[in-house]
PDB file of N, CA and C in Angstrom:
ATOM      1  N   UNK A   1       7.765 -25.687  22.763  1.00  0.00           N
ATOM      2  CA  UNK A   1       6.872 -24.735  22.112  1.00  0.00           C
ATOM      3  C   UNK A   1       7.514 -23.347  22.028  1.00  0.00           C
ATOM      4  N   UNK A   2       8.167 -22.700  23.150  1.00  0.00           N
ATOM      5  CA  UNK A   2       8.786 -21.679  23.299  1.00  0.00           C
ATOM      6  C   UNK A   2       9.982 -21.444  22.479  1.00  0.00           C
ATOM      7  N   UNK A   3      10.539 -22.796  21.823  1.00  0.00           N
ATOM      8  CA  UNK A   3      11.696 -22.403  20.828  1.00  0.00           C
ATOM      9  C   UNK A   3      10.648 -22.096  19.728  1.00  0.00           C
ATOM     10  N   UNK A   4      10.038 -23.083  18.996  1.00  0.00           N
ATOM     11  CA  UNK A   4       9.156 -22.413  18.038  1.00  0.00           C
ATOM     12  C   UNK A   4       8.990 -21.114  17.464  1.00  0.00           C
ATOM     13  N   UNK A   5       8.105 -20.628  18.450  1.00  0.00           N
ATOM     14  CA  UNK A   5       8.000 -19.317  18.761  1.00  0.00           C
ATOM     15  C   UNK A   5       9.071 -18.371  18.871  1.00  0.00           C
ATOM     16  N   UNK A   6      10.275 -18.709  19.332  1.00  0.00           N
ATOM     17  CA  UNK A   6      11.146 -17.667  19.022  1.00  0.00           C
ATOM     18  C   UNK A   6      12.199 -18.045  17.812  1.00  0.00           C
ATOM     19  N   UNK A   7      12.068 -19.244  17.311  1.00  0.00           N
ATOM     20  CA  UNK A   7      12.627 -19.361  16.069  1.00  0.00           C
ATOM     21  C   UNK A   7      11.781 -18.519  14.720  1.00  0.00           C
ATOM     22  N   UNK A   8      10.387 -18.558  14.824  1.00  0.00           N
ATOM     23  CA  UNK A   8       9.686 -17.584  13.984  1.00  0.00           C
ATOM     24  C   UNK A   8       9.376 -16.122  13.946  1.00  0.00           C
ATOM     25  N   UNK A   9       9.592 -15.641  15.236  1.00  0.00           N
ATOM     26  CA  UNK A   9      10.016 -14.046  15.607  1.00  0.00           C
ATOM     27  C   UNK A   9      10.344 -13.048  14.266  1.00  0.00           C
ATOM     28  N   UNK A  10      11.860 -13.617  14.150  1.00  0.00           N
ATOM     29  CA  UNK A  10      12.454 -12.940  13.165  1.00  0.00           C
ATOM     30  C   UNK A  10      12.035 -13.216  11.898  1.00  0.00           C
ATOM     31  N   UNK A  11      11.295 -13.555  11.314  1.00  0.00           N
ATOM     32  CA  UNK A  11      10.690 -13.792  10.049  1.00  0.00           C
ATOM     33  C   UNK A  11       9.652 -13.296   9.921  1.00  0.00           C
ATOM     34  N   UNK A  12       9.274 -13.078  11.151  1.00  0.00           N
ATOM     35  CA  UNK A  12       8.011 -12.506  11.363  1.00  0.00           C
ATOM     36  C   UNK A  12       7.908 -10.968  11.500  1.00  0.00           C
ATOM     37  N   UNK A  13       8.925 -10.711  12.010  1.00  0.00           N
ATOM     38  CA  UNK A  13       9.117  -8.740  12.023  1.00  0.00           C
ATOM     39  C   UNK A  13       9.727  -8.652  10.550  1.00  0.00           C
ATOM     40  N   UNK A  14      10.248  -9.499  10.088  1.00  0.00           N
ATOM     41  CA  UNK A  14      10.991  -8.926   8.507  1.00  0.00           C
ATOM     42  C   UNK A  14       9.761  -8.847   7.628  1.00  0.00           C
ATOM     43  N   UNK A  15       8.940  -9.546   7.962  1.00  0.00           N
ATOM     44  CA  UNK A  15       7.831  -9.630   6.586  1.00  0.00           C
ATOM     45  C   UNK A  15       7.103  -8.599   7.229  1.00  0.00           C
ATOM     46  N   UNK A  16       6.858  -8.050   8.572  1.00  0.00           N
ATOM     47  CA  UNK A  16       6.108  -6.614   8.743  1.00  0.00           C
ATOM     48  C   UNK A  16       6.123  -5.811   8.140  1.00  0.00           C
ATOM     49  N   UNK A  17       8.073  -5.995   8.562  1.00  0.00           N
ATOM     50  CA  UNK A  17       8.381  -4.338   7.919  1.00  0.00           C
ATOM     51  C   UNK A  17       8.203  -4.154   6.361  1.00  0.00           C
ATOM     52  N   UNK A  18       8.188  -5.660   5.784  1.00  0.00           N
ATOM     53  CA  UNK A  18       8.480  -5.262   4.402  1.00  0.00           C
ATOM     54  C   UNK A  18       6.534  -4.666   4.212  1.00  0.00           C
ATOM     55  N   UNK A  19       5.995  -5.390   4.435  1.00  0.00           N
ATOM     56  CA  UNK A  19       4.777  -5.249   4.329  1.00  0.00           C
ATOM     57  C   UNK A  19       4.417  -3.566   4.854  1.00  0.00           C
ATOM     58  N   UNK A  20       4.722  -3.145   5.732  1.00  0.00           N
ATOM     59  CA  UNK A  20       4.589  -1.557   6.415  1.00  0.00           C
ATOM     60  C   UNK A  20       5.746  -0.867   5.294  1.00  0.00           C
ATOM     61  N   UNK A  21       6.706  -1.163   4.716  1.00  0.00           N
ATOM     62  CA  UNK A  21       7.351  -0.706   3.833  1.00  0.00           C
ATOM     63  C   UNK A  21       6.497  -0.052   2.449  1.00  0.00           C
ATOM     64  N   UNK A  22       6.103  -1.592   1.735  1.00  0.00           N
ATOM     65  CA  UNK A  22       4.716  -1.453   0.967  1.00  0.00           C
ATOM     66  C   UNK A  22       3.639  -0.685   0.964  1.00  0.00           C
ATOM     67  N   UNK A  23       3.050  -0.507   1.775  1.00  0.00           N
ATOM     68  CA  UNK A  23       2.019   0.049   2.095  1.00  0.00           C
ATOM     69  C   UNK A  23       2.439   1.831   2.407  1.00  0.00           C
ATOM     70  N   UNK A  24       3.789   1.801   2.773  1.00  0.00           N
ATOM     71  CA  UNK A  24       4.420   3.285   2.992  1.00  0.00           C
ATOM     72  C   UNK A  24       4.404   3.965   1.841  1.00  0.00           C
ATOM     73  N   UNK A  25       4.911   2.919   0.460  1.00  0.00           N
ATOM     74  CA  UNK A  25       5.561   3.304  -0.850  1.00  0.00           C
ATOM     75  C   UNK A  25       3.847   3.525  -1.376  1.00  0.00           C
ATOM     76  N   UNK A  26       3.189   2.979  -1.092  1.00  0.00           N
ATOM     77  CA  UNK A  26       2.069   2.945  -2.065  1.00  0.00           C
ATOM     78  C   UNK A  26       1.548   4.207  -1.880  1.00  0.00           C
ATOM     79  N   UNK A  27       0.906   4.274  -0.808  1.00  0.00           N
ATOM     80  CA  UNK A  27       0.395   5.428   0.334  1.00  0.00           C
ATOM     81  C   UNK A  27       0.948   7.138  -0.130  1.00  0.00           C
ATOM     82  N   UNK A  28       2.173   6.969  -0.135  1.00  0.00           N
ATOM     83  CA  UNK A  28       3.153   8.258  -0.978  1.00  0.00           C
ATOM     84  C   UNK A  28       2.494   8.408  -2.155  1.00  0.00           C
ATOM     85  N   UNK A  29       2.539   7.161  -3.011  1.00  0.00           N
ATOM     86  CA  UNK A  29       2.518   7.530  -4.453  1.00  0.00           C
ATOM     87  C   UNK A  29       1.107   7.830  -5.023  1.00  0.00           C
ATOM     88  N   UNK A  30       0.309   7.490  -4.277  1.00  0.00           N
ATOM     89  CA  UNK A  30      -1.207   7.907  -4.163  1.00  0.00           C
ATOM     90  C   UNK A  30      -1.095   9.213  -3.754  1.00  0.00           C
ATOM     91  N   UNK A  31      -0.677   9.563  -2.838  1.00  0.00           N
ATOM     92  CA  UNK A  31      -0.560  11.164  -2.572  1.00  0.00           C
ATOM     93  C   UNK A  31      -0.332  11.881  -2.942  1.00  0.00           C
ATOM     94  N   UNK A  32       1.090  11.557  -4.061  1.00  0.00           N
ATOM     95  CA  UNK A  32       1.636  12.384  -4.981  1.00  0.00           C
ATOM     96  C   UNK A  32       0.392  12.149  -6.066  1.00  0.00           C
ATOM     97  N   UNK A  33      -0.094  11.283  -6.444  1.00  0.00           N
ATOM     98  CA  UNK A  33      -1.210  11.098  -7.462  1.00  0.00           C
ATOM     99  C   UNK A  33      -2.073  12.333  -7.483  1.00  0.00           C
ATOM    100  N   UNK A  34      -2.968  12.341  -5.979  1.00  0.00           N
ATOM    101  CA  UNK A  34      -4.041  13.479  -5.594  1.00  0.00           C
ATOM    102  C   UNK A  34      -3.876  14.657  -5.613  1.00  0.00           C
ATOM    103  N   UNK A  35      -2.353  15.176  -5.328  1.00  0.00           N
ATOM    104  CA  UNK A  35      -1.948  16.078  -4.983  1.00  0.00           C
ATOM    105  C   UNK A  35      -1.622  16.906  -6.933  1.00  0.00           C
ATOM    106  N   UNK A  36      -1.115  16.275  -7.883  1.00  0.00           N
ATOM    107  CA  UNK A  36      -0.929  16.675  -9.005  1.00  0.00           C
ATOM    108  C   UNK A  36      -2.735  16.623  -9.765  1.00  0.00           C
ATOM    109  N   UNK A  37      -3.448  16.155  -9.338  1.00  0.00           N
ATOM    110  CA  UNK A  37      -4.697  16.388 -10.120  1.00  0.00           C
ATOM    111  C   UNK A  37      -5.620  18.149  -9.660  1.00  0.00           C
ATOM    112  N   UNK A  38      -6.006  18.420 -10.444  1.00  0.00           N
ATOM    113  CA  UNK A  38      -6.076  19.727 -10.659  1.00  0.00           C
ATOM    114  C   UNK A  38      -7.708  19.500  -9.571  1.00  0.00           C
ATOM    115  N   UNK A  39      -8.164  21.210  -8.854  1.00  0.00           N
ATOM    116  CA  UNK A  39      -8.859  20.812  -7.943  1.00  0.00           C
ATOM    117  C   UNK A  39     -10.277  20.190  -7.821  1.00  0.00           C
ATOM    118  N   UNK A  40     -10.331  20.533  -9.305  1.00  0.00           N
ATOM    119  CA  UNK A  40     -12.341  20.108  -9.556  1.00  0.00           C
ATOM    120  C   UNK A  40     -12.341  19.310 -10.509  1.00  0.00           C
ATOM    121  N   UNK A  41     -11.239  18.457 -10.882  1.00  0.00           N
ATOM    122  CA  UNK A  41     -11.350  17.701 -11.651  1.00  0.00           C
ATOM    123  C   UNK A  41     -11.440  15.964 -10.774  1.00  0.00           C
ATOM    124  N   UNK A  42     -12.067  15.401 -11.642  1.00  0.00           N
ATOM    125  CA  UNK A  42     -12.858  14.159 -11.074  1.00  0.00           C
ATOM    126  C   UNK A  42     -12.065  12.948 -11.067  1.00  0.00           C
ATOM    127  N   UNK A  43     -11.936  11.598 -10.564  1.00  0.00           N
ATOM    128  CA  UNK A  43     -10.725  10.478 -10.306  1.00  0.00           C
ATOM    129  C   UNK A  43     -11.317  10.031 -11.399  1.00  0.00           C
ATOM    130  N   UNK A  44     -10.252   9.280 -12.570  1.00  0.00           N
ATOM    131  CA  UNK A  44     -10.833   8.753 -13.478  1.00  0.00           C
ATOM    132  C   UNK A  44     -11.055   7.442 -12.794  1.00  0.00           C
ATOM    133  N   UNK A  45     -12.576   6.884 -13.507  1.00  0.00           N
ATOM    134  CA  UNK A  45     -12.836   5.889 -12.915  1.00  0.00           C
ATOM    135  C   UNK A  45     -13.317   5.320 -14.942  1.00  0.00           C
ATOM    136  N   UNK A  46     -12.610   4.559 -15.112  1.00  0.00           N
ATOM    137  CA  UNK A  46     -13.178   3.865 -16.982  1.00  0.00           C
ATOM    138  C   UNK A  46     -13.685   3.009 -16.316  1.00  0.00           C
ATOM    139  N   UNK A  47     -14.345   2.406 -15.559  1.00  0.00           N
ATOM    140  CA  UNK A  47     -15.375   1.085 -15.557  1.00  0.00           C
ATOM    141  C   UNK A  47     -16.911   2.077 -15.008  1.00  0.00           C
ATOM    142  N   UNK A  48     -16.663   3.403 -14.600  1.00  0.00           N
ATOM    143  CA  UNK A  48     -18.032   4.215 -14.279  1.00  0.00           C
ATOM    144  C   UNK A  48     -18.771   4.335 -16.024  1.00  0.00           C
ATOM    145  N   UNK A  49     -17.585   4.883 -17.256  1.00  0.00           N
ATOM    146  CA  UNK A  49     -18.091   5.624 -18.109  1.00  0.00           C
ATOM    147  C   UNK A  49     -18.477   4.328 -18.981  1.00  0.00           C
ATOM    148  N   UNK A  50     -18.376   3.245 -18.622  1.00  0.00           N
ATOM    149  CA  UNK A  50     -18.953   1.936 -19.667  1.00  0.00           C
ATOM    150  C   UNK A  50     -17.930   1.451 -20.284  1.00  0.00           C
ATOM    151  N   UNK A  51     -16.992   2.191 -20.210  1.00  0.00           N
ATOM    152  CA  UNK A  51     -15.748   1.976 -21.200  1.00  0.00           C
ATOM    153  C   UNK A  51     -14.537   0.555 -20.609  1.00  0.00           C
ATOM    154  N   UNK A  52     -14.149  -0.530 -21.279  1.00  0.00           N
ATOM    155  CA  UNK A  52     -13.403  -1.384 -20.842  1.00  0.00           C
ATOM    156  C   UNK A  52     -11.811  -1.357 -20.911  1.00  0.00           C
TER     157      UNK A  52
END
C-alpha cells in the first residue's frame, strides 16, 4: 500500500502546483480587470440587462 502512495506523491504535487499556478494567473488578471475600471462605474453583467 505504502508504495502506492508514494508512487502517486509526485503527480500529485505537480497537478497542485499547476492548479495553484491557475488560480494565481486568473486571480492577477481579475485584479488587473478591477483595478482599470473607473470608480463608480458598475461590472458589466449582459445576462442582468436581458440582453443575450
Amino acid at each position: 500500500m505504502t508504495e502506492v502512495i508514494s508512487a502517486l506523491i509526485p503527480p500529485l504535487l505537480v497537478g497542485a502546483a499547476v492548479v495553484y499556478g491557475v488560480v494565481k494567473l486568473v486571480r492577477s488578471d481579475a485584479a488587473g480587470l478591477r483595478a482599470r475600471r473607473e470608480p463608480g462605474e458598475e461590472p458589466s453583467d449582459k445576462t442582468s440587462s436581458g440582453e443575450y
